[in-house]
Every structure is written in C-alpha cells, then in structure tokens.
C-alpha atoms as a PDB file:
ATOM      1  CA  UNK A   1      57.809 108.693  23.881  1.00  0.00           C
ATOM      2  CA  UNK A   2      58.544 112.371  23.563  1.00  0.00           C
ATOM      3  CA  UNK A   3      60.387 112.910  20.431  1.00  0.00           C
ATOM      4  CA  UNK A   4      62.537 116.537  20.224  1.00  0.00           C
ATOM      5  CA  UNK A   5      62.313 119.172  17.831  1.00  0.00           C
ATOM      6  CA  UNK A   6      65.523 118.920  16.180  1.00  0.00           C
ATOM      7  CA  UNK A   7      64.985 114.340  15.979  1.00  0.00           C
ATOM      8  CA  UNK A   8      61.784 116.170  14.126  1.00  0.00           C
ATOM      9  CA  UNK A   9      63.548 117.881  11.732  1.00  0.00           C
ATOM     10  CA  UNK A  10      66.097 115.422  10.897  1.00  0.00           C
ATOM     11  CA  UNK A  11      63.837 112.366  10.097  1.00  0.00           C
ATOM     12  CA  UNK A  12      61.907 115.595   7.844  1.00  0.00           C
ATOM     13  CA  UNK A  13      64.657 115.990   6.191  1.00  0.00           C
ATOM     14  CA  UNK A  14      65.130 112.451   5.572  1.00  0.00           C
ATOM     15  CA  UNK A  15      62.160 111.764   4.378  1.00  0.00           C
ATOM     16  CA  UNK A  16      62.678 114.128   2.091  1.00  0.00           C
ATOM     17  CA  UNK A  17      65.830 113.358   0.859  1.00  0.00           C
ATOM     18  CA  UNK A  18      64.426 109.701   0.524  1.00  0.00           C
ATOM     19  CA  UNK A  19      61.796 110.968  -1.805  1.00  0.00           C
ATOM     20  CA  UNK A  20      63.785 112.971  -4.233  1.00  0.00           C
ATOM     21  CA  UNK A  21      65.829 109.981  -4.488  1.00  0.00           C
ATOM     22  CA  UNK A  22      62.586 107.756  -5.443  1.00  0.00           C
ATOM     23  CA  UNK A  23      61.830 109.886  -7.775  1.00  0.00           C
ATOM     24  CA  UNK A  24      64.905 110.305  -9.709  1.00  0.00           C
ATOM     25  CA  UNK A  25      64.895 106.624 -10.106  1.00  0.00           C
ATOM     26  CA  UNK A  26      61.426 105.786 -11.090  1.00  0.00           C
ATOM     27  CA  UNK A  27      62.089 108.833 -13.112  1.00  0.00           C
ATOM     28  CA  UNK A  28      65.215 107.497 -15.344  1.00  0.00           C
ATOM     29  CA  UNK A  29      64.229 106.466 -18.584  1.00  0.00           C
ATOM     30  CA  UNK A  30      66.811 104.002 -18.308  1.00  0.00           C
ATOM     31  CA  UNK A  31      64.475 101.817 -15.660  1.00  0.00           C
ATOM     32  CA  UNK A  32      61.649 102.517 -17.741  1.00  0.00           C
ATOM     33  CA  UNK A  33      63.707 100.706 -21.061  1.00  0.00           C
ATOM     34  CA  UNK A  34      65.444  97.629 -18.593  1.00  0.00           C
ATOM     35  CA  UNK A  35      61.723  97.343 -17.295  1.00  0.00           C
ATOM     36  CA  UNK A  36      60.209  96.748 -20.817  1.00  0.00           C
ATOM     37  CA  UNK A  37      63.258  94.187 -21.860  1.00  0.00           C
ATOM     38  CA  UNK A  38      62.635  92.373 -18.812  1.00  0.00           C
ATOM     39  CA  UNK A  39      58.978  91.999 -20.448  1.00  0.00           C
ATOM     40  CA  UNK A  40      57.332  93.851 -17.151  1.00  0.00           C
ATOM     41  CA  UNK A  41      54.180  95.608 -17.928  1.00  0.00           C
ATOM     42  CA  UNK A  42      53.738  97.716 -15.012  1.00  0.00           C
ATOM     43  CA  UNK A  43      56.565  99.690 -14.420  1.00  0.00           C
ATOM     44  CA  UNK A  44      57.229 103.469 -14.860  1.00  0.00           C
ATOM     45  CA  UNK A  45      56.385 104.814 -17.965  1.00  0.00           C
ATOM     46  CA  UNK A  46      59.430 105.953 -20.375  1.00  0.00           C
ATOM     47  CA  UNK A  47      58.170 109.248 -22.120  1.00  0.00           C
ATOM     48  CA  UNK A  48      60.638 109.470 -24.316  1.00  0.00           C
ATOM     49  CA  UNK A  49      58.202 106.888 -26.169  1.00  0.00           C
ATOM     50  CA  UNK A  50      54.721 108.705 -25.798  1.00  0.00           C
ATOM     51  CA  UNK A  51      53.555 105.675 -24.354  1.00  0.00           C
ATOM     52  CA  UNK A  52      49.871 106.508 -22.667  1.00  0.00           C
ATOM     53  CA  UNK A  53      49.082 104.489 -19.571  1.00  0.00           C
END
C-alpha cells in the first residue's frame, strides 16, 4: 500500500497533536493530586510537592 504525501503529513500532524495533548494531561497537577487520593503509587509526579521519584 502506497500511502501519499499529503495522508503523510496529516497522520504527522496527528500524531503530534495527540502528543501535546498527552502531555498536558499527565502534566496537570490536578491528575497528579486525584492519583495520590485514589492511593495510586505510580502515577505522574505532582511537582508542586518536590516529590523525588
């Protein structure tokens, strides 16, 4: 399957996109706090505590 230059760019682009979004979220302090009260230990780490991993 041949795949064209421009279906190239666009799933690129998406990719990208997709990305930025991951890593806004895993980014949010807020998932990093509902993570802890949920009493998960391996989530994202919230810096606004200084926590080390």
């Amino acid at each position: 399957m041949r795949v064209s230059t421009a279906d190239a760019i666009a799933q690129h682009r998406a990719l990208k996109e997709g990305a930025a979004v991951f890593q806004r979220v895993f980014n949010d302090p807020a998932l990093a706090e509902a993570i802890a009260a949920a009493g998960i230990a391996d989530g994202p780490v919230n810096r606004a505590t200084g926590r080390a991993a």
